[in-house]
N, C-alpha and C. Protein backbone atom coordinates (compact mmCIF):
# COMPACT_ATOMS: atom_id res chain seq x y z
N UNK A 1 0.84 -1.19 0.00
CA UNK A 1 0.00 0.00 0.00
C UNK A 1 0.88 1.25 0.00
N UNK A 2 0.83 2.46 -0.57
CA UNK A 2 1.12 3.66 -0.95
C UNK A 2 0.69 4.44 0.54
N UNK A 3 2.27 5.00 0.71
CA UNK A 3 2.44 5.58 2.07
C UNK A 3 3.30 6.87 2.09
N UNK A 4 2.88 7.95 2.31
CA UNK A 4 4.24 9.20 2.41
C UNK A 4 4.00 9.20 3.89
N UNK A 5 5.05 9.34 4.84
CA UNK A 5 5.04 9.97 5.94
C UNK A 5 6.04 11.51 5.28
N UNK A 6 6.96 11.65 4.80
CA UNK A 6 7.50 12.90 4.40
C UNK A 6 7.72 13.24 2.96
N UNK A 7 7.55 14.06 2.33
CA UNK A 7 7.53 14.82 1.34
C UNK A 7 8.12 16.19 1.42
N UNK A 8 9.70 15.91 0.65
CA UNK A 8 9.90 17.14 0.15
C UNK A 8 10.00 18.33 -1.21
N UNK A 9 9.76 19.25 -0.68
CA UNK A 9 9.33 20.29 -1.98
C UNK A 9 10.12 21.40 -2.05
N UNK A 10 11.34 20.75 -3.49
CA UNK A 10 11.71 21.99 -3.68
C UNK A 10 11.16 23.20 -4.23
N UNK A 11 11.89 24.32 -4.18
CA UNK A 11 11.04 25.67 -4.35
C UNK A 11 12.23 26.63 -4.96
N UNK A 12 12.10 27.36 -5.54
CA UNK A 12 13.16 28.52 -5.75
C UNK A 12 12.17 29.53 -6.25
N UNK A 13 11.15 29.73 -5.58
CA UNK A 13 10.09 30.58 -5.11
C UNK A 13 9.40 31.35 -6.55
N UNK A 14 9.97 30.80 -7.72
CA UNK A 14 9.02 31.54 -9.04
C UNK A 14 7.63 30.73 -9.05
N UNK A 15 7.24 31.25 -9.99
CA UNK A 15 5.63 31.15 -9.62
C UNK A 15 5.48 29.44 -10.62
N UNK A 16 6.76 29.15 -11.10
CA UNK A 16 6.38 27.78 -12.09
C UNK A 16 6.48 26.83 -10.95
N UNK A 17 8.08 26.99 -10.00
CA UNK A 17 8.10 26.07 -9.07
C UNK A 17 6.87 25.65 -7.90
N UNK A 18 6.30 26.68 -7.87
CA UNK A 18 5.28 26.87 -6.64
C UNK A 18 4.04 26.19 -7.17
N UNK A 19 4.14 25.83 -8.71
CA UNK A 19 2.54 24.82 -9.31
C UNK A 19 3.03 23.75 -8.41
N UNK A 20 3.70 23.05 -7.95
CA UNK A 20 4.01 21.96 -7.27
C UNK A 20 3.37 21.64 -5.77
N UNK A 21 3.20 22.76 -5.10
CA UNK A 21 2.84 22.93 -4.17
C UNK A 21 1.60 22.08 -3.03
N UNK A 22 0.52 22.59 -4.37
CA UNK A 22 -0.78 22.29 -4.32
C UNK A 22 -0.57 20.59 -4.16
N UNK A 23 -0.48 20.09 -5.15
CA UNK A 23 0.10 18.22 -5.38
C UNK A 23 0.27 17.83 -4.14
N UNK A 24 1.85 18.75 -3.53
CA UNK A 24 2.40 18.13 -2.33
C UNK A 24 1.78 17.86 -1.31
N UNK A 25 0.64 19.02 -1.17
CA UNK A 25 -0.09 19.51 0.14
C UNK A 25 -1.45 18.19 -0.11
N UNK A 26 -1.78 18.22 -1.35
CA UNK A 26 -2.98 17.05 -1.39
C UNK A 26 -2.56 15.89 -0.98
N UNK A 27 -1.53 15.21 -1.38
CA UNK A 27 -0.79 14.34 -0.86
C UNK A 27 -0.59 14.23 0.52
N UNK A 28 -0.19 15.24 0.84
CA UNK A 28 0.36 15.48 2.41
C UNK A 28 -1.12 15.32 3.63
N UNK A 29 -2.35 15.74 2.91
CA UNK A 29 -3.49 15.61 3.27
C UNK A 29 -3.72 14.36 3.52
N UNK A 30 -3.72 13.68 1.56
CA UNK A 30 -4.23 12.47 1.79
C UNK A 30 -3.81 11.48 3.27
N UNK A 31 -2.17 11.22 2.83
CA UNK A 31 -1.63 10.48 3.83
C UNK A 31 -1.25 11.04 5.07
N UNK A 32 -1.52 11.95 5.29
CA UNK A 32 -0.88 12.54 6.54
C UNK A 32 0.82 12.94 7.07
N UNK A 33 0.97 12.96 5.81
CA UNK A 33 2.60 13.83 5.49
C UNK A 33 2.72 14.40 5.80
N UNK A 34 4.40 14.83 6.18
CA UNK A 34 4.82 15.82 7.11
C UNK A 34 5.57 16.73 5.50
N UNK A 35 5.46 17.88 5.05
CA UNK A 35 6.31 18.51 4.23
C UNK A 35 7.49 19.39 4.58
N UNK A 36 8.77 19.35 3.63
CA UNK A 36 9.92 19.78 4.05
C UNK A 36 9.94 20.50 2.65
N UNK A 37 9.66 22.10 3.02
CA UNK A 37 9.96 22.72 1.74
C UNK A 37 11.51 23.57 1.91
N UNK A 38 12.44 23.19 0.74
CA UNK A 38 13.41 23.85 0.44
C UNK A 38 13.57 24.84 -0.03
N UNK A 39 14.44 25.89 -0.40
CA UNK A 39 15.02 26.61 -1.00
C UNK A 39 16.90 26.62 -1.12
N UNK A 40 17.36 26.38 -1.99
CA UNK A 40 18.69 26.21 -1.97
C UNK A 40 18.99 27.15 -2.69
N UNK A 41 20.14 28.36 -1.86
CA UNK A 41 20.97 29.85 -2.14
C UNK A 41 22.09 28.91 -2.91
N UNK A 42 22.24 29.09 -4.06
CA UNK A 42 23.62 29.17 -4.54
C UNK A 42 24.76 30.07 -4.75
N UNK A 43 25.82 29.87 -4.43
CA UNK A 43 26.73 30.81 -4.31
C UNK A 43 26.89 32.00 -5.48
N UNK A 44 27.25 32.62 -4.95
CA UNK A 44 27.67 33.74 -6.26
C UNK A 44 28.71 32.99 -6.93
N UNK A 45 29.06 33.75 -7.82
CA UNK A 45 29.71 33.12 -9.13
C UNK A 45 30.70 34.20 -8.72
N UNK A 46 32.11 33.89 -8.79
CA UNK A 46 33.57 34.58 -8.58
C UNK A 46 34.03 34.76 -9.65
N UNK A 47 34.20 36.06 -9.80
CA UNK A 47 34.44 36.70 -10.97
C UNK A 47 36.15 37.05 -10.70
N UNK A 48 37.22 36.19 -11.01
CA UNK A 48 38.47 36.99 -10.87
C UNK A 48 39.15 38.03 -11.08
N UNK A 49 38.60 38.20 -12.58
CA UNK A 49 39.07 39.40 -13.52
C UNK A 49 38.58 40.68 -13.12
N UNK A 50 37.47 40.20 -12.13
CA UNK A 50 37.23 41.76 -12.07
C UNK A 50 37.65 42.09 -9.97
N UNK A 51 38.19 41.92 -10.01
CA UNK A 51 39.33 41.94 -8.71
C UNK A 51 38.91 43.59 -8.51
N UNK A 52 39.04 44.63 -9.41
CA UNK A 52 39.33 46.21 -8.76
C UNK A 52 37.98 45.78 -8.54
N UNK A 53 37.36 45.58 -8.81
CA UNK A 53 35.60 46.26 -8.13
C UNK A 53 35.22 45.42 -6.72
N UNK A 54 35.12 46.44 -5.59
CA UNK A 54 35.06 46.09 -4.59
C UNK A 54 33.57 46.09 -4.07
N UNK A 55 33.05 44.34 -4.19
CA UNK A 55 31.96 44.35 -3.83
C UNK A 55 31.43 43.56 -2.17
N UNK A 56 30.90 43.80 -1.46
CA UNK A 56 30.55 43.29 -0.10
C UNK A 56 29.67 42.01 -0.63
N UNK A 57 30.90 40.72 -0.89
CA UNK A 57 29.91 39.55 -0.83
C UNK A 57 28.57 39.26 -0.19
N UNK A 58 30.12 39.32 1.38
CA UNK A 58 28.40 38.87 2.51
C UNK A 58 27.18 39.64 2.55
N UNK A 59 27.51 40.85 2.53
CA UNK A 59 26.48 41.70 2.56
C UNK A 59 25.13 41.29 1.28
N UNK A 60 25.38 41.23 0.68
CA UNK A 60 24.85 40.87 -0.36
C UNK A 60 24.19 39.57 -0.42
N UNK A 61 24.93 38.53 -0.05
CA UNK A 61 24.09 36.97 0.38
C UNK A 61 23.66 37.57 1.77
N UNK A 62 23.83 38.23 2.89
CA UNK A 62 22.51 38.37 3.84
C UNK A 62 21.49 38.65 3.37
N UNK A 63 21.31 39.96 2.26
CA UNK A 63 20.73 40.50 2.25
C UNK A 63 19.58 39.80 1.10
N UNK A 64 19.70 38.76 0.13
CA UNK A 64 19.70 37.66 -0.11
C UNK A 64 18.99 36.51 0.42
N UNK A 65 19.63 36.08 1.47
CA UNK A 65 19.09 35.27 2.41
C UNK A 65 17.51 35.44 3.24
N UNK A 66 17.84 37.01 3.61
CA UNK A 66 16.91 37.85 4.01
C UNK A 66 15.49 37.57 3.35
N UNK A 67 15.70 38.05 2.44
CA UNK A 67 14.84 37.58 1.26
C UNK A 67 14.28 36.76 1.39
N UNK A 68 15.11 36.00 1.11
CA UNK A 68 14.55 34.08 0.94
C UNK A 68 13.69 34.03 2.55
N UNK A 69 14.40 34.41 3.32
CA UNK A 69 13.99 33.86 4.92
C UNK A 69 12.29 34.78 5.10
N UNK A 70 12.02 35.63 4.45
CA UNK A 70 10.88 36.41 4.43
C UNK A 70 9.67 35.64 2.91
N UNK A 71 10.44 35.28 1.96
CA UNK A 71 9.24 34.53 1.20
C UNK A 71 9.16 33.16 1.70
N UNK A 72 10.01 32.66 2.40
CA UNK A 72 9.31 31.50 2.90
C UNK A 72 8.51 31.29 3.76
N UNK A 73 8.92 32.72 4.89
CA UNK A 73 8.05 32.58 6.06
C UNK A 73 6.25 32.91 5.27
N UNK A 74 6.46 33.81 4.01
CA UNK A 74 4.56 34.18 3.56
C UNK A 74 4.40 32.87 2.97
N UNK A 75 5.02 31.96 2.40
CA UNK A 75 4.63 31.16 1.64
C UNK A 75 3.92 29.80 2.59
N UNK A 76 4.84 29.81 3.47
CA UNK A 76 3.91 28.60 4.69
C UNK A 76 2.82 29.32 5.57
N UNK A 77 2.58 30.76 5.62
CA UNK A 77 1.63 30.97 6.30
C UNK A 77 0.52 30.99 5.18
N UNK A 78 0.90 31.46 4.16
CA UNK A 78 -0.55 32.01 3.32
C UNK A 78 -0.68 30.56 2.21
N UNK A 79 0.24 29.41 2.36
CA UNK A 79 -0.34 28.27 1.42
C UNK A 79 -0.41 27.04 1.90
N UNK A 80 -0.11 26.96 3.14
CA UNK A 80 -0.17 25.71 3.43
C UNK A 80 -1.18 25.63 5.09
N UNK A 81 -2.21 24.40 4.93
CA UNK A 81 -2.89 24.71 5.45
C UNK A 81 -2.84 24.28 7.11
N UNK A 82 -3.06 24.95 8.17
CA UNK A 82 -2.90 24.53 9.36
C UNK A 82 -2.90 22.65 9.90
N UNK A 83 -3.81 22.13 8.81
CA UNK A 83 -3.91 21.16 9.69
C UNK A 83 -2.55 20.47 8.42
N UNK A 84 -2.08 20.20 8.34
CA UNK A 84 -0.48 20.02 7.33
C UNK A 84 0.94 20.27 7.92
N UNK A 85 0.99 19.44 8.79
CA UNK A 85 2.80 19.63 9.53
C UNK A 85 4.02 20.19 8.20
N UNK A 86 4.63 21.19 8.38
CA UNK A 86 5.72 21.64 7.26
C UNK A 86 6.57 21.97 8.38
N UNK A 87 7.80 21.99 7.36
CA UNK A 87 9.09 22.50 8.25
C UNK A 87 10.13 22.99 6.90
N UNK A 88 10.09 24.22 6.98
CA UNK A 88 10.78 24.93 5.86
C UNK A 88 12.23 25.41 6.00
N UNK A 89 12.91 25.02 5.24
CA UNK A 89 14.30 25.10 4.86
C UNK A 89 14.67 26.35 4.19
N UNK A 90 16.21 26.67 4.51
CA UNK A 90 16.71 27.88 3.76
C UNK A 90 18.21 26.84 3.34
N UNK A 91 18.83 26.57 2.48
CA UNK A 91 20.52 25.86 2.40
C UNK A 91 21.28 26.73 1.92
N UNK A 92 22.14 26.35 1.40
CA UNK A 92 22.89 27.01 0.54
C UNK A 92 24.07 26.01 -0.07
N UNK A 93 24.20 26.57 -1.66
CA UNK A 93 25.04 25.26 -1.73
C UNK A 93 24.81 25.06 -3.11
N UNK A 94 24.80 23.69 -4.10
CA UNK A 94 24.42 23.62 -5.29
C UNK A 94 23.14 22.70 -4.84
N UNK A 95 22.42 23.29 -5.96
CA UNK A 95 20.78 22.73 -5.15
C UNK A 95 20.20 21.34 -5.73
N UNK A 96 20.96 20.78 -6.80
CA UNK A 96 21.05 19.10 -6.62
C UNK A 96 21.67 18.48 -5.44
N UNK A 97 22.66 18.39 -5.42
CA UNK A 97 23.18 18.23 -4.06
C UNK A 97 22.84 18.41 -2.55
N UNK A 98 22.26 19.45 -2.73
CA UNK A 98 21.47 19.85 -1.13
C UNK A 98 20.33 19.42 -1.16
N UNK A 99 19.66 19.25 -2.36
CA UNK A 99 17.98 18.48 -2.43
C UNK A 99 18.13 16.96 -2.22
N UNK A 100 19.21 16.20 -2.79
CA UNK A 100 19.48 14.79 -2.42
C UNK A 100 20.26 14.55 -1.33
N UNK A 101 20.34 15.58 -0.53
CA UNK A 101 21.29 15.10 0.66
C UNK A 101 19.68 15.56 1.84
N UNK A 102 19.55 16.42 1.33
CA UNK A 102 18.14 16.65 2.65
C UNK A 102 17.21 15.51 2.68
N UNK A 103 16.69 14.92 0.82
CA UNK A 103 16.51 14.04 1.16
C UNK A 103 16.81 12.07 1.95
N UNK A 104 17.66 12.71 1.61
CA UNK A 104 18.50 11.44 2.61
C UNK A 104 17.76 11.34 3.79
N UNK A 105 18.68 12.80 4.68
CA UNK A 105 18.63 13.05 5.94
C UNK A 105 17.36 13.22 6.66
N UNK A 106 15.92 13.66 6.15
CA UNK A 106 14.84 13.32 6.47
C UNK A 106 14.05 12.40 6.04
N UNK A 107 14.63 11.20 5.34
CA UNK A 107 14.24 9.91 4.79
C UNK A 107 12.86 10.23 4.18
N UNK A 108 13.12 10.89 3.24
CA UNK A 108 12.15 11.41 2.28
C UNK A 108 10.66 10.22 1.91
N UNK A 109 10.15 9.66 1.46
CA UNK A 109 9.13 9.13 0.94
C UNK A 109 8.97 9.60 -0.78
N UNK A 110 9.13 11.08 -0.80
CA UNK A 110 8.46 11.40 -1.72
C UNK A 110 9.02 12.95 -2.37
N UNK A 111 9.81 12.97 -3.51
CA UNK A 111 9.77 14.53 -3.50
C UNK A 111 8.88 14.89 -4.85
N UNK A 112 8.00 16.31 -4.62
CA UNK A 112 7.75 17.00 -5.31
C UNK A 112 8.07 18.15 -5.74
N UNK A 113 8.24 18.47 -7.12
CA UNK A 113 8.56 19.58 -7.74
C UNK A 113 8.21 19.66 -9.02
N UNK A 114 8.37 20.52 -10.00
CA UNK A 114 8.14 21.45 -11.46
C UNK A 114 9.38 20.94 -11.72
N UNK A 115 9.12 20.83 -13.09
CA UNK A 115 10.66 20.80 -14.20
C UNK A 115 10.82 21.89 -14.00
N UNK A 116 10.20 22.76 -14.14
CA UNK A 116 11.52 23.94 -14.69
C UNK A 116 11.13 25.38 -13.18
N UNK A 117 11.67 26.14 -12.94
CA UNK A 117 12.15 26.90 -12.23
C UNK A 117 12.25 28.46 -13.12
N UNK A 118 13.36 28.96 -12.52
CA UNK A 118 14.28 29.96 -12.90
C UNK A 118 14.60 29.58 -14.61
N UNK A 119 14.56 31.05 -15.13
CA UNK A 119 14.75 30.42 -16.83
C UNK A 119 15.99 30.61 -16.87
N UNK A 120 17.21 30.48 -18.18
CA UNK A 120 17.93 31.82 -18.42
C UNK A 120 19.20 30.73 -18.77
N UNK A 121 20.36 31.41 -19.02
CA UNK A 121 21.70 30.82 -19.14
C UNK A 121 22.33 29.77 -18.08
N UNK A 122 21.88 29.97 -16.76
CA UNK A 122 22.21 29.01 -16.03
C UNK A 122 21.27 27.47 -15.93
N UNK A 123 20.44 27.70 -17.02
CA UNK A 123 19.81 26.67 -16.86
C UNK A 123 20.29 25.66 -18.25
N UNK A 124 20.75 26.37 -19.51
CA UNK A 124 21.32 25.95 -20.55
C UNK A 124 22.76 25.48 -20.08
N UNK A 125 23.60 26.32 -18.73
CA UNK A 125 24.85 25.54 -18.78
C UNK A 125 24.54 24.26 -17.92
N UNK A 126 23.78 24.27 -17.00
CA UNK A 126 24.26 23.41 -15.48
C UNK A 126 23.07 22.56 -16.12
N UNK A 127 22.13 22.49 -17.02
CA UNK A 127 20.89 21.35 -17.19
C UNK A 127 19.83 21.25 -16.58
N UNK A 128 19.17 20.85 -16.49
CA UNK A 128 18.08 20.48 -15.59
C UNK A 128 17.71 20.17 -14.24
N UNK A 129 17.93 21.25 -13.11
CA UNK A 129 17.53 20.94 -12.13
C UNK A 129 16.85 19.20 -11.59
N UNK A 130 15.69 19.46 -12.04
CA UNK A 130 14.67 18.30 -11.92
C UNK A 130 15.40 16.72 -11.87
N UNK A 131 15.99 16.82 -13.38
CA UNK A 131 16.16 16.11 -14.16
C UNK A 131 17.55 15.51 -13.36
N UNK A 132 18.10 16.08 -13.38
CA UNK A 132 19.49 15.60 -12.15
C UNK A 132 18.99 15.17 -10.61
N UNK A 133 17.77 15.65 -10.03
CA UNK A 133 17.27 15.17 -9.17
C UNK A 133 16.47 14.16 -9.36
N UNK A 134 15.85 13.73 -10.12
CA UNK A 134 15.16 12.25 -10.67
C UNK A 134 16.40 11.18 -10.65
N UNK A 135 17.38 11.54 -11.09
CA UNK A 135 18.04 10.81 -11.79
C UNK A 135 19.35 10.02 -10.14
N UNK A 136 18.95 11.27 -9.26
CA UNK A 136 20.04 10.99 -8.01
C UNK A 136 18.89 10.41 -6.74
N UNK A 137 17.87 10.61 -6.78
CA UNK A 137 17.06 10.84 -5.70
C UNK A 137 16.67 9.32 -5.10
N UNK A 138 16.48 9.59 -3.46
CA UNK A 138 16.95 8.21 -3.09
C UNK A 138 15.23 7.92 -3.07
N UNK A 139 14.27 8.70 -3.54
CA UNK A 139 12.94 8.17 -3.29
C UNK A 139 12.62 8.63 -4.64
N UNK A 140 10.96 8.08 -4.80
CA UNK A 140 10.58 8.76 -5.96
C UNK A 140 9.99 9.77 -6.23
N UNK A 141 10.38 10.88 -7.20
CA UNK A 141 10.31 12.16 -7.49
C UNK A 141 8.83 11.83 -8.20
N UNK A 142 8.28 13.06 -8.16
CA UNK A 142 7.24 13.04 -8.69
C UNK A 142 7.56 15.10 -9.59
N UNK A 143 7.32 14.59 -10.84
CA UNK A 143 7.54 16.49 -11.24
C UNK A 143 6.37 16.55 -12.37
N UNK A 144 5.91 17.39 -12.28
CA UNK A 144 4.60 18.47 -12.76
C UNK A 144 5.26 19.07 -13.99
N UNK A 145 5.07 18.72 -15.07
CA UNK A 145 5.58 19.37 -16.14
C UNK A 145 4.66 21.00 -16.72
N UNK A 146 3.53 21.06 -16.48
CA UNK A 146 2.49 21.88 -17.00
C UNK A 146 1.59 22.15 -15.60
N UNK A 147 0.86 23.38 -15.20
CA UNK A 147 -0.08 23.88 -14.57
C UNK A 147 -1.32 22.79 -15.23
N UNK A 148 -1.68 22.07 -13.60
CA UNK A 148 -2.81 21.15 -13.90
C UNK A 148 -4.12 21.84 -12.94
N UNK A 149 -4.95 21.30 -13.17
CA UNK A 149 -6.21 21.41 -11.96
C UNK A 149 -5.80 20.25 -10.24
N UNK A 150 -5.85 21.02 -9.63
CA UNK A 150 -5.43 20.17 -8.38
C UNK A 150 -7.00 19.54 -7.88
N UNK A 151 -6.76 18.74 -7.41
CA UNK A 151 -8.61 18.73 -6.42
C UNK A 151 -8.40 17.06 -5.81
N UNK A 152 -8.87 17.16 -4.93
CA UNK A 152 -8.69 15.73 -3.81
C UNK A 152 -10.56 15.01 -4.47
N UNK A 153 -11.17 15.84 -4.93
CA UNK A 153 -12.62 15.42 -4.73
C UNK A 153 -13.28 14.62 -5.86
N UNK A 154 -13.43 13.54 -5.80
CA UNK A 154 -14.09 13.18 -6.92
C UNK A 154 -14.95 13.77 -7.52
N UNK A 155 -14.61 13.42 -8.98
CA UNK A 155 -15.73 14.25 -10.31
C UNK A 155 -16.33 13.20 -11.12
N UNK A 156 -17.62 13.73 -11.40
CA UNK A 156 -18.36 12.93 -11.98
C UNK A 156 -18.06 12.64 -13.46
């Protein structure tokens, strides 16, 4: 028989990753899942050549972080529903790696997420998020290719 006690959901908070959400939380309903939503900060990119320009890293990943630590806190109050145990993550790091190691470490059941995320050049060099996490993940991924209709309720 088909069992999640935990489900995690990555996020990198655009509005494609967040179609995932809904899924997780029905799920999390159905079986009584506990959800672990991520966000993984990746490092800035070190630019050598440009050495004279003096920029305040840290300052910049606090301020960053900040961020992140404020859309996660609206995103579990205003989407996920009281009776739904979550426990939301901030990492940092490369976010294949930190998504298959969290899932490890909270012996996942189940992760949900969107193919695609963030658009742009970093997604043409480094590949497919998702797709590297399907491919590493110690449970089975479940990913949402397209905005579907969510609903727990049978239709006639």
């Amino acid at each position: 028989m088909l069992s999640f006690k935990m489900i995690v959901v990555p996020t990198d908070f655009s509005d494609y990753s967040l179609r995932a959400l809904p899924y997780a939380i029905s799920l999390a309903e159905r079986y009584g899942a506990k959800l672990k939503i991520a966000y993984v900060s990746e490092p800035a990119l070190q630019v050598s050549d440009a050495a004279w320009v003096n920029v305040d890293d840290r300052a910049i990943d606090e301020k960053h972080l900040e961020e992140c630590r404020r859309n996660m806190q609206k995103l579990v109050l205003e989407q996920i529903p009281d009776d739904v145990a979550v426990d939301a993550e901030i990492l940092s790091g490369h976010p294949v790696d930190k998504i298959i190691a969290l899932a490890h470490d909270v012996n996942a059941d189940l992760i949900v997420m969107a193919t695609h995320g963030r658009t742009g050049i970093s997604h043409v060099l480094m590949g497919s998020t998702a797709e590297h996490i399907v491919r590493k993940a110690p449970c089975p991924v479940l990913t949402l290719k397209q905005p579907m209709l969510v609903t727990t309720e049978a239709t006639d």
